[in-house]
Protein backbone atom coordinates (compact mmCIF):
# COMPACT_ATOMS: atom_id res chain seq x y z
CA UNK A 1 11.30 8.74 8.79
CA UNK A 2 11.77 6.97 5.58
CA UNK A 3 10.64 3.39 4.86
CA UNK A 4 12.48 1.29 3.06
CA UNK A 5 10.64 -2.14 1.56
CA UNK A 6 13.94 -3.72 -0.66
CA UNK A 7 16.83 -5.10 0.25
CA UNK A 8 19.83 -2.48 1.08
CA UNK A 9 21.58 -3.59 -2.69
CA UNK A 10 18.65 -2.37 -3.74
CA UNK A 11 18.27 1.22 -2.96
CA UNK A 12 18.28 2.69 -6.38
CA UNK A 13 14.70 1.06 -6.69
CA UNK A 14 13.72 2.39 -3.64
CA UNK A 15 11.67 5.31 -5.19
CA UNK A 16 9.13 2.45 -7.38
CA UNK A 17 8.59 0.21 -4.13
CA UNK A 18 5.93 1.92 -2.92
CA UNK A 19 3.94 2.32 -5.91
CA UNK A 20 4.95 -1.34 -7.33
CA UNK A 21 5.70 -3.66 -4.69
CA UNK A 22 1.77 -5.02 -5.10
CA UNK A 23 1.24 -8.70 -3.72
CA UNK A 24 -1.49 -9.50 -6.10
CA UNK A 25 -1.46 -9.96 -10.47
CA UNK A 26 -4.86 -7.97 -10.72
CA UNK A 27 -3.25 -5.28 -8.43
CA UNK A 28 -0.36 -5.10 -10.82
CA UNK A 29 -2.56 -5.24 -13.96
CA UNK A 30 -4.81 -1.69 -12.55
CA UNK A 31 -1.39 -0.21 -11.95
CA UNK A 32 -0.05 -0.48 -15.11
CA UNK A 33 -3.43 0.34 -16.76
CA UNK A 34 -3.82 3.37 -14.66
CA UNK A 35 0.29 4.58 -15.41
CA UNK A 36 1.64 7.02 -18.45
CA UNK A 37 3.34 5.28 -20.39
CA UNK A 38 6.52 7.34 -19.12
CA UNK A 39 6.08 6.41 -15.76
CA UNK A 40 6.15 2.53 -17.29
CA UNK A 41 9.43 3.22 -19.03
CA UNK A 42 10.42 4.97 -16.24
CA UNK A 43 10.23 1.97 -14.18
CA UNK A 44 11.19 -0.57 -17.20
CA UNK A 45 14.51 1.36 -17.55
CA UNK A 46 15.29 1.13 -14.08
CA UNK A 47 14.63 -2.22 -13.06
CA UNK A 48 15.12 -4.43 -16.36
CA UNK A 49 19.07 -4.24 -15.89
CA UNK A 50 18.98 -5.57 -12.42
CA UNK A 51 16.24 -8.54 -13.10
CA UNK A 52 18.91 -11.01 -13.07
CA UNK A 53 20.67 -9.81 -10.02
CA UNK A 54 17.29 -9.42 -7.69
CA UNK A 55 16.16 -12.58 -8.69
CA UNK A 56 19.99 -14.04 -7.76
CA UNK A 57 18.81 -12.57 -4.52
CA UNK A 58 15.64 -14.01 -3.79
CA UNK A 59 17.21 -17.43 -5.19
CA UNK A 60 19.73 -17.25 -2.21
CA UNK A 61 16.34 -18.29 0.38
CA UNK A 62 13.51 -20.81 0.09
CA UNK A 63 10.44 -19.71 -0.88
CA UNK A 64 8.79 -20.27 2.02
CA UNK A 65 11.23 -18.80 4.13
CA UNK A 66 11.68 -15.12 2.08
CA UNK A 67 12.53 -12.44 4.16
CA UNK A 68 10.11 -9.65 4.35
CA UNK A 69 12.81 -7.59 1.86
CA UNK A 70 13.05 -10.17 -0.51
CA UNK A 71 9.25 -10.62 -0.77
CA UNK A 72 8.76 -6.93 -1.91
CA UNK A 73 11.82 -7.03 -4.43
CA UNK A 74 9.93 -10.21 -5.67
CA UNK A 75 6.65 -8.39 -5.84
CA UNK A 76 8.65 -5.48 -7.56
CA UNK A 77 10.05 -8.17 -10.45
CA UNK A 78 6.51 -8.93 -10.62
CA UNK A 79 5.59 -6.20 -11.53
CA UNK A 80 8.30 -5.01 -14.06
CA UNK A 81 7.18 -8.25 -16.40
CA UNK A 82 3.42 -6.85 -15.96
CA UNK A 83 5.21 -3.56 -17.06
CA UNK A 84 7.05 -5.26 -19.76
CA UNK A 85 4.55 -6.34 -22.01
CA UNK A 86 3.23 -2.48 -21.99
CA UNK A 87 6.77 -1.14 -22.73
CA UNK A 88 7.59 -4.23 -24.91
CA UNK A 89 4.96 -5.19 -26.85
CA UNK A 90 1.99 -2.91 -26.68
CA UNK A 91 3.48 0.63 -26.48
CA UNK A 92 0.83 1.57 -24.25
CA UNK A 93 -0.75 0.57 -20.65
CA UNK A 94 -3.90 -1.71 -22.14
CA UNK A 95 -3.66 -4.87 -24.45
CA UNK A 96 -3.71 -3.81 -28.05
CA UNK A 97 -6.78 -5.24 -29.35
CA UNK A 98 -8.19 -6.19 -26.29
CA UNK A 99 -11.97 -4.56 -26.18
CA UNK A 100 -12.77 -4.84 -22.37
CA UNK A 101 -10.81 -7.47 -21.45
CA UNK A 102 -10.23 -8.07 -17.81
CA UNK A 103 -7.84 -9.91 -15.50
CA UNK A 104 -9.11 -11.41 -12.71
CA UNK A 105 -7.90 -14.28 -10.50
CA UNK A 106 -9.40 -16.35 -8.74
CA UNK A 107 -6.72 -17.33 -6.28
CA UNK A 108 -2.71 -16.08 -6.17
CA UNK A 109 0.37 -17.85 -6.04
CA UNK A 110 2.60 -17.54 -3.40
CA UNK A 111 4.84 -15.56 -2.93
């Protein structure tokens, strides 16, 4: 039995969910520092054409009333703008520059 996280519109990202569908920024941050850089582009690629359509999703709800679907694809958009300052800007998973520079909230928005 497969489990699906996203929203059925969403199957082609399907196959990142799992790995990318983290609820928390420092979560997001230790993934991306602890990806290749192909598996980041991998990812960039496939969910930078569809930003504007997932987040037309998630519009279509409150926020406090996202459906459990709509959370994850959230979560996932989260993550692809942690993943697009590697792909972007850096050309690698750290901060260029950065020493041993850390990310760590305090507290997390919701959702």
């Amino acid at each position: 039995m497969t489990t699906t996280l996203l929203p059925p519109a969403f199957a082609d990202l399907e196959r990142f969910a799992l790995d990318w569908c983290l609820k928390t920024e420092s979560e997001r941050y230790a993934r991306r520092l602890a990806s290749p850089m192909q598996e980041l582009i991998d990812f960039y690629d496939a969910c930078f054409p569809r930003i504007e359509e997932a987040l037309a999703y998630c519009d279509k709800f409150p926020l406090d009333e996202l459906p459990e679907d709509a959370i994850h694809l959230l979560h996932l958009m989260y993550s692809l703008i942690m993943v697009a300052m590697a792909v972007e800007i850096f050309q690698q998973p750290k901060p260029v520059d950065s020493a041993d520079a850390e990310l760590a909230r305090v507290s997390e928005p919701w959702p």
